[in-house]
Protein backbone atom coordinates (compact mmCIF):
# COMPACT_ATOMS: atom_id res chain seq x y z
CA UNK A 1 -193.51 -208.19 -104.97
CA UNK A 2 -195.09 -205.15 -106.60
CA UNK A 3 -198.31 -204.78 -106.78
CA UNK A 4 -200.10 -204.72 -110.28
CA UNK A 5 -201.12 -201.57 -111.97
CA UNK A 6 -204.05 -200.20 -111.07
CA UNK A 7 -205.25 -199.79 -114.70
CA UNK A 8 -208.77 -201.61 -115.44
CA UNK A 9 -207.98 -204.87 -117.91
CA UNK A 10 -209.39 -203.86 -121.23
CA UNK A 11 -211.95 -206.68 -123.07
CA UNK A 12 -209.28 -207.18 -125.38
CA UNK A 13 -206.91 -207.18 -123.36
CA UNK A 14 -203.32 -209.66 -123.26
CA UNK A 15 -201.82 -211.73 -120.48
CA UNK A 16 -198.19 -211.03 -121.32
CA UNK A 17 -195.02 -212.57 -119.36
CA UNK A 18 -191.69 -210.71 -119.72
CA UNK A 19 -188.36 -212.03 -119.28
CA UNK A 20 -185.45 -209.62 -118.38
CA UNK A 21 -181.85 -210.61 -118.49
CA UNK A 22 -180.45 -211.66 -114.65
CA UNK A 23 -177.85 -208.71 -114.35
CA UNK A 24 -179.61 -205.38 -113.34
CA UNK A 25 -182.79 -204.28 -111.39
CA UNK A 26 -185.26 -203.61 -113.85
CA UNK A 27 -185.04 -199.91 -114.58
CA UNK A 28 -181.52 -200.73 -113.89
CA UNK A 29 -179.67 -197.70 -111.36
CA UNK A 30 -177.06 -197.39 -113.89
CA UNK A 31 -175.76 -199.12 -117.10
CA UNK A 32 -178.60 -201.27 -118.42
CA UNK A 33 -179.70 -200.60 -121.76
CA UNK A 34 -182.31 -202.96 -122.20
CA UNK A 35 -183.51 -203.08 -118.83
CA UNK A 36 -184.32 -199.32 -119.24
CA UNK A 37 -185.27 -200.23 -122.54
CA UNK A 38 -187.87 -203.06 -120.71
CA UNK A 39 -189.57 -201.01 -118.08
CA UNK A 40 -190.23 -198.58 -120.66
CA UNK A 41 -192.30 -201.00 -122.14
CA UNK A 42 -193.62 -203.14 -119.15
CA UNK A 43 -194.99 -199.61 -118.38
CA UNK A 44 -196.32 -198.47 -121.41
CA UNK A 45 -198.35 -202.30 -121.51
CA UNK A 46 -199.58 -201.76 -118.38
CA UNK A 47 -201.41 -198.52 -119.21
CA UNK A 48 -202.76 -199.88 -122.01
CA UNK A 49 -204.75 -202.17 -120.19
CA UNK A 50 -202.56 -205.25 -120.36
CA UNK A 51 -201.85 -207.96 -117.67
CA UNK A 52 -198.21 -208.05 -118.00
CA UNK A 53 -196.10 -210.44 -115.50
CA UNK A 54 -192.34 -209.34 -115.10
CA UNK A 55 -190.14 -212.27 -114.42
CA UNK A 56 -185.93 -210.73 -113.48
CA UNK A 57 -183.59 -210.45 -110.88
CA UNK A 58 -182.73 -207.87 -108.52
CA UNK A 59 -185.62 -205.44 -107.97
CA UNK A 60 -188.24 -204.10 -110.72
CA UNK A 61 -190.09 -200.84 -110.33
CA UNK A 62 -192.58 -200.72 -112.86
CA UNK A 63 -195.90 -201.49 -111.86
CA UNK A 64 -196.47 -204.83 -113.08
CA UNK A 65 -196.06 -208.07 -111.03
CA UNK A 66 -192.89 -209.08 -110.54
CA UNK A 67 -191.29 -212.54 -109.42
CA UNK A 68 -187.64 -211.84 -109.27
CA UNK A 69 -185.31 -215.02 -109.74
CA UNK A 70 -182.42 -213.53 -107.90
CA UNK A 71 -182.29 -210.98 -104.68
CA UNK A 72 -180.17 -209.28 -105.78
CA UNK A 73 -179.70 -209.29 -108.75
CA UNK A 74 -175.87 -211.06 -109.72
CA UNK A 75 -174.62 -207.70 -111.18
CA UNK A 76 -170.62 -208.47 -110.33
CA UNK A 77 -170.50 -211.70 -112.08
CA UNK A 78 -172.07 -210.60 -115.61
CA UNK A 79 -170.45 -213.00 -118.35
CA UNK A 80 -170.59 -215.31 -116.40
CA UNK A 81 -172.31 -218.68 -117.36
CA UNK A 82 -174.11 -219.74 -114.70
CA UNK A 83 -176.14 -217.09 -113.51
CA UNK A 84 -178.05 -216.65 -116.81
CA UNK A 85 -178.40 -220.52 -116.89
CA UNK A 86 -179.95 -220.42 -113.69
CA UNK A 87 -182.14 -217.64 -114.09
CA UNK A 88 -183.08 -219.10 -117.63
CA UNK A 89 -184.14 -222.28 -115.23
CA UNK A 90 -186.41 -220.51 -112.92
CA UNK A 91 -188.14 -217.97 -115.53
CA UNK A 92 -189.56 -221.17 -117.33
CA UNK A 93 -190.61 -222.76 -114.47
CA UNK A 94 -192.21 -219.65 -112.75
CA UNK A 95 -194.27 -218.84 -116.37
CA UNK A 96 -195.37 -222.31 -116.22
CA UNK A 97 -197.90 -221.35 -113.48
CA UNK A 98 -198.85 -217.84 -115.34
CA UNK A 99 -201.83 -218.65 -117.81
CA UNK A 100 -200.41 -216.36 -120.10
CA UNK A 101 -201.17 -215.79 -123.68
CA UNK A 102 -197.26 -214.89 -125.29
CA UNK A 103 -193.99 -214.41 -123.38
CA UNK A 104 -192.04 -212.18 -124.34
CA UNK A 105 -188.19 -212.94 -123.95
CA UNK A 106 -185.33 -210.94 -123.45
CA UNK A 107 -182.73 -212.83 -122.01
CA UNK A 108 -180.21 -215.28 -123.70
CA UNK A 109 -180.64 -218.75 -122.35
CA UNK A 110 -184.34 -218.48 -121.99
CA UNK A 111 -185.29 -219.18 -125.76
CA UNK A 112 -184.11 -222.60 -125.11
CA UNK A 113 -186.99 -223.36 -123.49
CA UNK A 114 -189.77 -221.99 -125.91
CA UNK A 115 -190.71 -225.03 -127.32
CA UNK A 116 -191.34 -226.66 -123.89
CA UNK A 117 -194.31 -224.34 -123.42
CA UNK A 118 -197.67 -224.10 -124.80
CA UNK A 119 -198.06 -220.43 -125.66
CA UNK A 120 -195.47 -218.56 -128.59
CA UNK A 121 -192.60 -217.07 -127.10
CA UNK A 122 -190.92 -213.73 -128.58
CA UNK A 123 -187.48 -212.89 -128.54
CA UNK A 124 -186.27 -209.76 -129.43
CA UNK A 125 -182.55 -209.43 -130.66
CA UNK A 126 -180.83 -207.26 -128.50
CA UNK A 127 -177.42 -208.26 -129.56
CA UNK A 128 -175.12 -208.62 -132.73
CA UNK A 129 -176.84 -210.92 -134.73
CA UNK A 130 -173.74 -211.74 -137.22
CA UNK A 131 -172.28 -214.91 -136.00
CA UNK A 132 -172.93 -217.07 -133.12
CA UNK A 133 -176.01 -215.31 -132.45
CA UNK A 134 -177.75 -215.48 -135.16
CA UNK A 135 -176.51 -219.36 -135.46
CA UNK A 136 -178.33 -219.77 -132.27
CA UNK A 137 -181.57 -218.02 -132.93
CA UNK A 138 -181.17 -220.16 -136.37
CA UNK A 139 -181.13 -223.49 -134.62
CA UNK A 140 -184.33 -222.29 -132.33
CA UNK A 141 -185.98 -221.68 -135.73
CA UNK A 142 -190.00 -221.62 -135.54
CA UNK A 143 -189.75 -222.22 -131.64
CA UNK A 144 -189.33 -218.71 -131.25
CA UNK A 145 -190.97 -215.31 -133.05
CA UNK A 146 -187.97 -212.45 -133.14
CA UNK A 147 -188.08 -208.84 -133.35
CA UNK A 148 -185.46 -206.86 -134.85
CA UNK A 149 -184.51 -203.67 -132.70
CA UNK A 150 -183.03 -201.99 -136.46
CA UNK A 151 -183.93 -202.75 -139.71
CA UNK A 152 -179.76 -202.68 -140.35
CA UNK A 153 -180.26 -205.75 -137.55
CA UNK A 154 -182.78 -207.36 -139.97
CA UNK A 155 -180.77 -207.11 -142.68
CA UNK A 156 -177.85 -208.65 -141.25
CA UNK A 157 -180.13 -211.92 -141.15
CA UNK A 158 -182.70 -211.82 -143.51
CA UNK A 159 -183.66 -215.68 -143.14
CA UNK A 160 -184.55 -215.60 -139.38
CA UNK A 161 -188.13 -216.03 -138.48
CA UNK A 162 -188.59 -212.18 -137.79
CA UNK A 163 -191.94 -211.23 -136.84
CA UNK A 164 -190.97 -207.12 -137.35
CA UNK A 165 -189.20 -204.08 -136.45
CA UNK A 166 -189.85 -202.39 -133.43
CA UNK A 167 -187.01 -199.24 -132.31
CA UNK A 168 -186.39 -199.12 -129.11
CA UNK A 169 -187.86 -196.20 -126.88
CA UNK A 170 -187.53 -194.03 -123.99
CA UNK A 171 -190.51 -192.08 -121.87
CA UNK A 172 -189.71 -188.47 -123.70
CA UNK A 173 -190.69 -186.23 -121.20
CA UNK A 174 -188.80 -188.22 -118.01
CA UNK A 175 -185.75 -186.43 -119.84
CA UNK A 176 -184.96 -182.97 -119.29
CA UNK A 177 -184.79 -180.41 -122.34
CA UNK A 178 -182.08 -177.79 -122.45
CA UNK A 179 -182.26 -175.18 -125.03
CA UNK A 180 -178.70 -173.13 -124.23
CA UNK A 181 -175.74 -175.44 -124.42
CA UNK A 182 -172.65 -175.70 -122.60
CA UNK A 183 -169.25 -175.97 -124.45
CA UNK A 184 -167.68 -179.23 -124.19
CA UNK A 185 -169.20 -182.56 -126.01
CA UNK A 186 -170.32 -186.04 -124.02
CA UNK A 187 -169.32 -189.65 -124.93
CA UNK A 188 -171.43 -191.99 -122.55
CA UNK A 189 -171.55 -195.64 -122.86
CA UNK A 190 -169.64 -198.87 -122.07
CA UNK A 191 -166.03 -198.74 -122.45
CA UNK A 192 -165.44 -201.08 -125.07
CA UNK A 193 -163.22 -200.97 -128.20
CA UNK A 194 -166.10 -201.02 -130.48
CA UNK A 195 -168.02 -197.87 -128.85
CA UNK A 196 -164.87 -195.51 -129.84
CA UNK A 197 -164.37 -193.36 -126.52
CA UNK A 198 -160.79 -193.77 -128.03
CA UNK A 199 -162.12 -191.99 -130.92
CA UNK A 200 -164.13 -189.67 -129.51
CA UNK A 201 -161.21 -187.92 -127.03
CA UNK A 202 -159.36 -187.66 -130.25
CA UNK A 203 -161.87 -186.02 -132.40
CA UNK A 204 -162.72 -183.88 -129.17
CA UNK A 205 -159.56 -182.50 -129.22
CA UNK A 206 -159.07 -181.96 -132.64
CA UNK A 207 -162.15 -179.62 -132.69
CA UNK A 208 -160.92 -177.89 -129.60
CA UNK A 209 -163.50 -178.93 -127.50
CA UNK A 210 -163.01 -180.10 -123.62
CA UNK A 211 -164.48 -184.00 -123.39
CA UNK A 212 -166.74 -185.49 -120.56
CA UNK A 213 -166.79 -189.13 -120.76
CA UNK A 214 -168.83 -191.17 -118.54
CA UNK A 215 -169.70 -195.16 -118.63
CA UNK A 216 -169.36 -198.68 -117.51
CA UNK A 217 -166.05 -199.76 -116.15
CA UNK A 218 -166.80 -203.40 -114.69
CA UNK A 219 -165.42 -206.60 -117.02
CA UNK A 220 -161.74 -207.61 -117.56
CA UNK A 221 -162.18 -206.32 -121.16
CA UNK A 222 -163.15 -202.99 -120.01
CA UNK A 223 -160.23 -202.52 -117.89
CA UNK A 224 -157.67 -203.65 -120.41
CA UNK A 225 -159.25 -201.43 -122.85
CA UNK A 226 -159.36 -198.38 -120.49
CA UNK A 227 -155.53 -199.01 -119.15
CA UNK A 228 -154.32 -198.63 -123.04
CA UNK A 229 -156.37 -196.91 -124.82
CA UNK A 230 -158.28 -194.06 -122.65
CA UNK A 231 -155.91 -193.60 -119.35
CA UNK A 232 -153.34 -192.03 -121.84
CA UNK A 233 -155.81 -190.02 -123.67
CA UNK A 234 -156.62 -188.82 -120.18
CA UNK A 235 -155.94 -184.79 -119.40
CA UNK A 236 -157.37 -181.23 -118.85
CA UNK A 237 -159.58 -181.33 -121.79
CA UNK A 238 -160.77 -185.27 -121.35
CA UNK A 239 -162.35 -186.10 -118.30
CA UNK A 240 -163.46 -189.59 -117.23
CA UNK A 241 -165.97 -189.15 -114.34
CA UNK A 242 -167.07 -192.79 -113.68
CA UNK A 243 -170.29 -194.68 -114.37
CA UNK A 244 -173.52 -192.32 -114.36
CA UNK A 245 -176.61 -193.02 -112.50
CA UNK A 246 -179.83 -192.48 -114.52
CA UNK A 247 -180.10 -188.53 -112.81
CA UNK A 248 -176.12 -187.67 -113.52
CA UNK A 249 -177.23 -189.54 -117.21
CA UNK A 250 -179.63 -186.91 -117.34
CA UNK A 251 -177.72 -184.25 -116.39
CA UNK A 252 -174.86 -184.71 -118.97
CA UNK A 253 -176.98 -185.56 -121.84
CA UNK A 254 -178.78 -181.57 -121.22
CA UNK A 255 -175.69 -179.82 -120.81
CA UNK A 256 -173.46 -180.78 -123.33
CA UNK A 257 -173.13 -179.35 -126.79
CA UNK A 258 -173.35 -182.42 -128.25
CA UNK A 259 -173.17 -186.14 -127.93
CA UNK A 260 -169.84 -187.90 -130.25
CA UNK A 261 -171.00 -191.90 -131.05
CA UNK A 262 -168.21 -192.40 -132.66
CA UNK A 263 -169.05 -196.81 -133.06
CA UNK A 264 -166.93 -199.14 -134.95
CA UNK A 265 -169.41 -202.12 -135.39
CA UNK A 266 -173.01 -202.90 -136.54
CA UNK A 267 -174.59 -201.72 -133.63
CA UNK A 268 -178.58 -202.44 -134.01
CA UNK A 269 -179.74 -199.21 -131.98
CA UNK A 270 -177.90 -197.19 -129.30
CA UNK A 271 -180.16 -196.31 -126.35
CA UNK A 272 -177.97 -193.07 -125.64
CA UNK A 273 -178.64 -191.51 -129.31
CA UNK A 274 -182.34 -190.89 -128.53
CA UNK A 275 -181.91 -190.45 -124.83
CA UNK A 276 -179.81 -187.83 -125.99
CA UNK A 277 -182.06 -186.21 -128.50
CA UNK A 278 -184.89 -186.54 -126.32
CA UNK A 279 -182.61 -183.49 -124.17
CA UNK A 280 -182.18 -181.32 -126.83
CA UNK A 281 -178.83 -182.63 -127.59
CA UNK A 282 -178.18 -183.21 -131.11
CA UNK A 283 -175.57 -186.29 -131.97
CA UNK A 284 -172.41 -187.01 -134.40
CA UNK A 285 -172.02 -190.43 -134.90
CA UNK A 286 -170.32 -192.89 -137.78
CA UNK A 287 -172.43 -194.23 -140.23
CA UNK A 288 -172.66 -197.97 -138.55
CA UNK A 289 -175.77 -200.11 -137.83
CA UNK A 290 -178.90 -198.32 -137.05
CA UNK A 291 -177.31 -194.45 -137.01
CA UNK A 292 -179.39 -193.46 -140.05
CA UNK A 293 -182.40 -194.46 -138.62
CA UNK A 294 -181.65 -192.98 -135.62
CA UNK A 295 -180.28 -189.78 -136.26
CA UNK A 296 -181.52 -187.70 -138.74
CA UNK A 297 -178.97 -186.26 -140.47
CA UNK A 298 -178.43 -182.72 -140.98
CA UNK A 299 -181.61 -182.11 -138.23
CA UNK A 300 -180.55 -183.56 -135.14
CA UNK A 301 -177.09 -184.13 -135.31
CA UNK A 302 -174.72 -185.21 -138.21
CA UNK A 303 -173.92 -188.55 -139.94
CA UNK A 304 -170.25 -189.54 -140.96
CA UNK A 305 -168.73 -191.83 -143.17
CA UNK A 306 -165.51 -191.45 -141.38
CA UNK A 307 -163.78 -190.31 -138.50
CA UNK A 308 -161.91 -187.64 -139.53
CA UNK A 309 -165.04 -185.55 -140.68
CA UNK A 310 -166.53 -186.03 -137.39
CA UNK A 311 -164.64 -182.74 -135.83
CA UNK A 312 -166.37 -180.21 -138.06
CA UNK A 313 -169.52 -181.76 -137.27
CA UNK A 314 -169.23 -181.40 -133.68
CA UNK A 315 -168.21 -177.40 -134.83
CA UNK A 316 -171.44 -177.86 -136.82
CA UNK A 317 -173.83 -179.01 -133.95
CA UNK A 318 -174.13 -176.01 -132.66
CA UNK A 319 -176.33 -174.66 -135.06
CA UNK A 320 -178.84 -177.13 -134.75
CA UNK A 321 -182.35 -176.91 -133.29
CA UNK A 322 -182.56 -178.66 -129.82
CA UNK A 323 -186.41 -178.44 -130.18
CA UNK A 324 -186.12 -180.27 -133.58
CA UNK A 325 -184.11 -183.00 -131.51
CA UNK A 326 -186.71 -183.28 -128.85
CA UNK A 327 -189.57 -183.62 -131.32
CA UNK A 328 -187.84 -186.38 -133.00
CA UNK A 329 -187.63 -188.29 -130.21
CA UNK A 330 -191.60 -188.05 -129.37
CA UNK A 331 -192.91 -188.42 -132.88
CA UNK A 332 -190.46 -192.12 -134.00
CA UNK A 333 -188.74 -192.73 -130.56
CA UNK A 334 -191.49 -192.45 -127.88
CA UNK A 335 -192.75 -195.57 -125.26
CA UNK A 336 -196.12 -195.09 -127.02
CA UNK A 337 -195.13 -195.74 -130.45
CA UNK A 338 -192.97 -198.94 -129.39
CA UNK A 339 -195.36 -200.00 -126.94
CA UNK A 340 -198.24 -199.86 -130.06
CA UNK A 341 -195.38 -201.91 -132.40
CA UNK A 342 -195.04 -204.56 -129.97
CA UNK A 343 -199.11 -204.62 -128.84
CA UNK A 344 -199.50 -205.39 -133.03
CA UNK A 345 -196.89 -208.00 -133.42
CA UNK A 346 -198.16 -209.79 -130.25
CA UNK A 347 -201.56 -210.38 -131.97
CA UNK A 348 -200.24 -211.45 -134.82
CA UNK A 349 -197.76 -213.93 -132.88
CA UNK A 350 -201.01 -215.22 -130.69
CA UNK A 351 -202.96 -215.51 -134.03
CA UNK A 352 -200.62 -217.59 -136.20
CA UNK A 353 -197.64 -219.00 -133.74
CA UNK A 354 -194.63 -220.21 -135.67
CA UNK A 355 -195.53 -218.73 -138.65
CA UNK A 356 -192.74 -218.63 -141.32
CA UNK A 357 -190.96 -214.94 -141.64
CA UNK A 358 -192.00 -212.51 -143.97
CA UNK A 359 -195.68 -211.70 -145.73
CA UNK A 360 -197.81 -210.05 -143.70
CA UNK A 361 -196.05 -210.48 -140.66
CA UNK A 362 -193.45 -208.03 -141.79
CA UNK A 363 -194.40 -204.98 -138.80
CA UNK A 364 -191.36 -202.55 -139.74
CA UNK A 365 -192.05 -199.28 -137.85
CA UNK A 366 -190.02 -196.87 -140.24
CA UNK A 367 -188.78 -193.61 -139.15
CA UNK A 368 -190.40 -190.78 -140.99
């Protein structure tokens, strides 16, 4: 176990309980969006003056206290069933002995257990909320408080009982800013239909730019996909280097001249567009989900209605100002402006649990 920050509890101060997903140490060594995305914020509470217990699997290295529900964490059998039932099992029953004042969850199975306990529970919606998602956070109804990641996520599902809109974040300066670019142009991510690699080799190409293309390679789904769609792509100019640790991460998102997010679905953020920004490293993406909150367009990087205009804009991201990415990033994208969104909607939660969406409830933390 980790021992607790050494931060003095402020007067004021909350006793919060976090639940991680089961699959990846918490910062995660590699893929693991919202793990990264979680000890961002376990952090950022913890400095604030916050008791903040840190229920997951694997190992955590945060800070906080953690009580891990698998050693280590189940990593090679993600999608399956059982090992977020499980973990869902032993979360509920650890916070039991936690006098805690909200917890905050972030797994899938562990909503089901909100109304079982005394103090609010908040979910926030990591996922696609079309569909059986949003069914499911439907049928949970007042049980649980959610937070959008997007407002495009919001919108999707305007009748949920949404407590606000809080972007995700990364710690700004933990990333590495380089002002002088190299040539070629990064596409880093899982490899999944819907994230476009496919895409992004092609429009690489077309713009006569060499491609570096690094991510996850684990599921069935993944393989299948990479076998037809990227193997062939595949050559001197498109390079698949494997799945990059959070240094090599680092070291990619710096170098290249830009970073192609080419998506084809309703994604509700995309860690990698501010990681990216937060380099210098301005990004093309497709107008889908929460791009145009993201990225601002025309600033720090350019956003397309379709795929064919995406070449010139790669051509085009040249002449942008990495310092004007960077910025970005620390004034709308920062662990301190997240950490501040979720500190208000907390206090809102603990003052009115199972309020109804909507009225004054509504956080949104627009970019400006």
């Amino acid at each position: 176990m980790i021992a607790t920050t050494a931060v003095s509890r402020r007067r004021d101060a909350m006793r919060v309980v976090m639940v991680a997903p089961p699959w990846y140490d918490v910062p995660p060594l590699g893929y693991g969006g919202i793990e990264a995305m979680l000890a961002e914020l376990v952090s950022g509470l913890s400095r604030r003056g916050h008791d903040v217990t840190l229920i997951g699997a694997g190992r955590a290295r945060t800070g906080a206290r953690f009580l891990p529900t698998y050693d280590p964490a189940p990593s090679e059998r993600i999608g399956e069933p059982m090992p977020e039932v499980l973990h869902a099992a032993k979360a509920y029953a650890l916070a039991l002995d936690i006098d805690a004042d909200i917890v905050h969850d972030h797994s899938l199975a562990g909503p089901l257990s909100a109304a079982a306990r005394a103090v609010p529970t908040l979910v926030t919606c990591h996922g696609e909320i079309e569909g059986e998602l949003g069914e499911y956070y439907r049928v949970l109804g007042p049980a649980v408080s959610m937070v959008a990641i997007s407002e495009a996520q919001r919108r999707l599902a305007p009748d949920l009982n949404w407590a606000g809109v809080v972007h995700n974040a990364v710690e700004t300066a933990s990333f590495p800013f380089q002002e002088r670019k190299e040539d070629w142009v990064l596409w880093l991510g899982r490899l999944n239909a819907d994230k476009g690699a496919h895409i992004a080799i092609d429009v690489a190409r077309e713009a006569g730019r060499r491609i570096v293309l690094a991510g996850k390679l684990t599921e069935p789904a993944e393989h299948d996909y990479f076998e037809r769609e990227i193997k062939p792509r595949l050559g001197p100019d498109a390079e698949y280097v494997g799945q990059a640790d959070a240094d090599r991460k680092r070291e990619l998102l710096a170098a290249a001249r830009c970073l192609l997010f080419p998506i084809l679905w309703e994604e509700p953020f995309g860690m990698v567009m501010i990681e990216s920004m937060a380099c210098g490293t301005p990004v093309v993406a497709l107008k889908r989900g929460a791009v145009p909150e993201v990225v601002a367009d025309g600033v720090t990087g350019f956003v397309r209605e379709e795929a064919e205009e995406l070449a010139e804009a790669v051509e085009a991201a040249g002449g942008l100002d990495p310092h004007a990415c960077r910025a970005h990033v620390a004034g709308n994208f920062d662990v301190e402006v997240m950490t501040a969104g979720y500190e208000r909607i907390y206090r809102q939660v603990i003052a009115a649990p199972g309020e109804p969406a909507g009225g004054t409830r509504d956080l949104a933390l627009p970019v400006t």
